[in-house]
Structure formats: C-alpha cells, structure tokens
C-alpha atoms as a PDB file:
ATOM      1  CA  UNK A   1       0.000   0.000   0.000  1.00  0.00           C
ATOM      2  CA  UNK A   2       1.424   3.560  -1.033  1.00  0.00           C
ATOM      3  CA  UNK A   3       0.019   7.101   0.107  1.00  0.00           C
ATOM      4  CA  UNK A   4       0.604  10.304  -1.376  1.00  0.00           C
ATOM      5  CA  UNK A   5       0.224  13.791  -0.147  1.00  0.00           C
ATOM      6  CA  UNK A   6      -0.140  16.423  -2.005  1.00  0.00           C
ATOM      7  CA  UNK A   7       0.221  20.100  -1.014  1.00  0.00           C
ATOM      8  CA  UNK A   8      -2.186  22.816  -0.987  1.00  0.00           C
ATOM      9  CA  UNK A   9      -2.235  25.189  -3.428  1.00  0.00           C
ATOM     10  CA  UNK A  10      -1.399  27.990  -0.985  1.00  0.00           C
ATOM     11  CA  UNK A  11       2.029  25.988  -1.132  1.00  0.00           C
ATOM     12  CA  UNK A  12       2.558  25.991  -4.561  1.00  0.00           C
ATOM     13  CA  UNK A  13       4.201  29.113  -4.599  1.00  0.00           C
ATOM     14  CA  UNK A  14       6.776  27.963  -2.351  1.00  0.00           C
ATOM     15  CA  UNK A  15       7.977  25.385  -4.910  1.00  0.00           C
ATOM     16  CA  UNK A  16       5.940  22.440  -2.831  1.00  0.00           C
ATOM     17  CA  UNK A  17       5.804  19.355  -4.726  1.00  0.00           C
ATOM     18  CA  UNK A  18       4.025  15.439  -4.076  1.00  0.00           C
ATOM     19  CA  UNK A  19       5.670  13.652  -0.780  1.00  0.00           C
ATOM     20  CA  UNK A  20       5.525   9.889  -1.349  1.00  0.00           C
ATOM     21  CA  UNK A  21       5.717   7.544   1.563  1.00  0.00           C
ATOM     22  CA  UNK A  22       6.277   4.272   0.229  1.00  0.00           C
ATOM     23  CA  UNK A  23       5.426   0.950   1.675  1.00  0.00           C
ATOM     24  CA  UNK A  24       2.438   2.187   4.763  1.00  0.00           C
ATOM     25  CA  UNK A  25       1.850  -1.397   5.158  1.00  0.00           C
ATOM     26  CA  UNK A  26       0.108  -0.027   8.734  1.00  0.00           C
ATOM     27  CA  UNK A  27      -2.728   1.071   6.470  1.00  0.00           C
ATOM     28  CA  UNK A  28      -3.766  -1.379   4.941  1.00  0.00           C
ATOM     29  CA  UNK A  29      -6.126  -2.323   7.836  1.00  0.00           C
ATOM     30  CA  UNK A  30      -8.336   1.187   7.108  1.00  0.00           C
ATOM     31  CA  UNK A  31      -9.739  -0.111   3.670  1.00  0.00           C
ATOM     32  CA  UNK A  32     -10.106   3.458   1.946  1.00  0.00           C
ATOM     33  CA  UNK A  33      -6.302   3.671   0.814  1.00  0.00           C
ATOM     34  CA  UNK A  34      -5.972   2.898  -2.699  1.00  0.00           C
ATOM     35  CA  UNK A  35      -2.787   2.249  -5.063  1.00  0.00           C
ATOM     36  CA  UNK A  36      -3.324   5.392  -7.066  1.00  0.00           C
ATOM     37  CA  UNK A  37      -2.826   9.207  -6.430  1.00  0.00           C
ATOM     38  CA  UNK A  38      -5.660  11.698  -7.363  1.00  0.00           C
ATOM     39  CA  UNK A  39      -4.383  15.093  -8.485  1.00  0.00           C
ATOM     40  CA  UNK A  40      -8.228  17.103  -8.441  1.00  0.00           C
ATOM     41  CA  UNK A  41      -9.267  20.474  -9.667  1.00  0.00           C
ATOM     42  CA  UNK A  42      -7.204  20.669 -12.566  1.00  0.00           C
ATOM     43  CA  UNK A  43      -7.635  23.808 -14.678  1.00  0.00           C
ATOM     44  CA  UNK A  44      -9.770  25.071 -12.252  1.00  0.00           C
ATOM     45  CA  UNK A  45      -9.751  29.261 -11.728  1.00  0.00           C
ATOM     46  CA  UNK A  46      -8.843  29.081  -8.071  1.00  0.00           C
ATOM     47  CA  UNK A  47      -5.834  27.082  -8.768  1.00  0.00           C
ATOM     48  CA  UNK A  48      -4.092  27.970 -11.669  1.00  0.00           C
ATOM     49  CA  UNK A  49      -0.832  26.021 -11.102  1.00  0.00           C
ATOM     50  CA  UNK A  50      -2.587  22.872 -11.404  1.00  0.00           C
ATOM     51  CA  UNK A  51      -2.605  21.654 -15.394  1.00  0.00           C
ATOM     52  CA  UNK A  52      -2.025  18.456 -17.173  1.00  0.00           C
ATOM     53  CA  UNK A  53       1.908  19.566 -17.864  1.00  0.00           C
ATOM     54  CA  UNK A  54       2.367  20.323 -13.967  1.00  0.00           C
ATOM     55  CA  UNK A  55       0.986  16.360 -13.290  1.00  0.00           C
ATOM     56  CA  UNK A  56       2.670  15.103 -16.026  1.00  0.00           C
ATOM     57  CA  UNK A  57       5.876  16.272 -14.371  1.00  0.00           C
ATOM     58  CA  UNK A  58       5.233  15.411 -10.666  1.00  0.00           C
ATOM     59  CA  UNK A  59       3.909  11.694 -12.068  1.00  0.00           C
ATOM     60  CA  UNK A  60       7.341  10.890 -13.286  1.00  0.00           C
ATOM     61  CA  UNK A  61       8.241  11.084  -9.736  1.00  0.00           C
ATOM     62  CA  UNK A  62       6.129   7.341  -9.065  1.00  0.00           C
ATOM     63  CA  UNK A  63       5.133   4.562 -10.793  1.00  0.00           C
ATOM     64  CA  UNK A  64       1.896   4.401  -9.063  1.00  0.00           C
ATOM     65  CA  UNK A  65      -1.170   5.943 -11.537  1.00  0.00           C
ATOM     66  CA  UNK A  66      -2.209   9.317 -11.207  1.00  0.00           C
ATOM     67  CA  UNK A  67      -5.161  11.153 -12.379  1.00  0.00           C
ATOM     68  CA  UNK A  68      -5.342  14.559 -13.082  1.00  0.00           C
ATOM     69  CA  UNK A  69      -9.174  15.482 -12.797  1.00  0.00           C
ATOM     70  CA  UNK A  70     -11.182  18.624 -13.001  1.00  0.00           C
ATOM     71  CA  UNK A  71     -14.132  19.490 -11.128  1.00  0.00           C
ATOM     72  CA  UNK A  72     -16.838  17.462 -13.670  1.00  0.00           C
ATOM     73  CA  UNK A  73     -14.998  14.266 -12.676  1.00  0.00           C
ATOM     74  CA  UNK A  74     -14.894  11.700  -9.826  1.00  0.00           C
ATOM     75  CA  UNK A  75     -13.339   8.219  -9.690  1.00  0.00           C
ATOM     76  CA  UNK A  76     -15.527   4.918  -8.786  1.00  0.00           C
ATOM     77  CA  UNK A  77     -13.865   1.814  -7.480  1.00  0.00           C
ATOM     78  CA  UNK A  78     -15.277  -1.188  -7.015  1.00  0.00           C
ATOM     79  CA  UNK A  79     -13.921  -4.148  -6.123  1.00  0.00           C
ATOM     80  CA  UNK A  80     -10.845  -3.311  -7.376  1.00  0.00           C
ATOM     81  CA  UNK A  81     -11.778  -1.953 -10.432  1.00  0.00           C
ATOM     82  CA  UNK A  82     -11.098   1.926 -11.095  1.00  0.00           C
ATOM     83  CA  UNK A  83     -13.296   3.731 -12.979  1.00  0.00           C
ATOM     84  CA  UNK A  84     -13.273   7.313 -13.842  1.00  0.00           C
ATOM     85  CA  UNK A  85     -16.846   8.867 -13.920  1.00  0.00           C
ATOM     86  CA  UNK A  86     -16.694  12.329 -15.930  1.00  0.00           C
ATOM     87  CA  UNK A  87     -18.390  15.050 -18.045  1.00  0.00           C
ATOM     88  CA  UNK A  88     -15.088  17.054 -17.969  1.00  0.00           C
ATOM     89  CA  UNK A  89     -11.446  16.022 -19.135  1.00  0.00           C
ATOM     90  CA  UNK A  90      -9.505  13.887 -16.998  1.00  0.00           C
ATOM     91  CA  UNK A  91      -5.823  12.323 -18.335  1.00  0.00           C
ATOM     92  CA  UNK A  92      -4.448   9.058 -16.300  1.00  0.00           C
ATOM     93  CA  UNK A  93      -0.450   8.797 -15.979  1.00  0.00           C
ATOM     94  CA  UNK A  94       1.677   5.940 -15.767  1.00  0.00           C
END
C-alpha cells in the first residue's frame, strides 16, 4: 500500500511538490487507501498552477497511476476496479 500527499495550493508558490511515503503497510487495515494518487481540480480558476503539464511532471516522480481530474470528474472503485466517472477532461499517468 502507497500514500501520497499532495500540497495545498497555498504551497505551490513555495515550490511544494508530491511527498511519497512508500510501503504504509500499517494502512492497509483502514480499507479506503488505494494504489493510485488523485491530483483534483485541474484547470480550475482558483488554482491555476494545477494543469495536465504540472501532473505530467510530478507523475514521473512514481510509478503508481495518477489522475489529473477537473471538477466534472470523480473516480468509482469497485472491487478493485477503477473507474473514472466524468463530463469534464480527466488524463491518467503511468
């Protein structure tokens, strides 16, 4: 099990990037952690800094998948199986 954080926007000014902690085996007891990383609100007004290019560069940073989503789009999982519900544009990397 891996967990990412991701930094506020207020932080992105400071040059705050993704902190991966690798391996949280402690977590896998919770049952809401999942494999992936979501990166939301992309090219949303309020945060500017977040855009496709600006995932596409943090994502080379895992292997895990990351999706980049904007406000008309959620993810569904179930039983495993990820599905991305949207009326917006969403990208998946790696």
């Amino acid at each position: 099990m891996k967990l990412a954080f991701i930094p506020t926007a207020s932080n992105f000014e400071k040059g705050d990037k993704w902190w991966l902690i690798e391996d949280l085996k402690v977590c896998k007891k919770v049952g809401f952690l999942v494999d992936f990383i979501i990166e939301p609100h992309i090219n949303n007004m309020h945060f500017p800094e977040l855009t496709f290019e600006y995932v596409k560069e943090e994502s080379k940073r895992t292997t895990m998948p990351v999706y980049a989503l904007d406000d008309q789009s959620a993810i569904k999982v179930t039983d495993g199986e990820v599905e991305v519900i949207s009326e917006g544009v969403w990208e998946k990397f790696n």
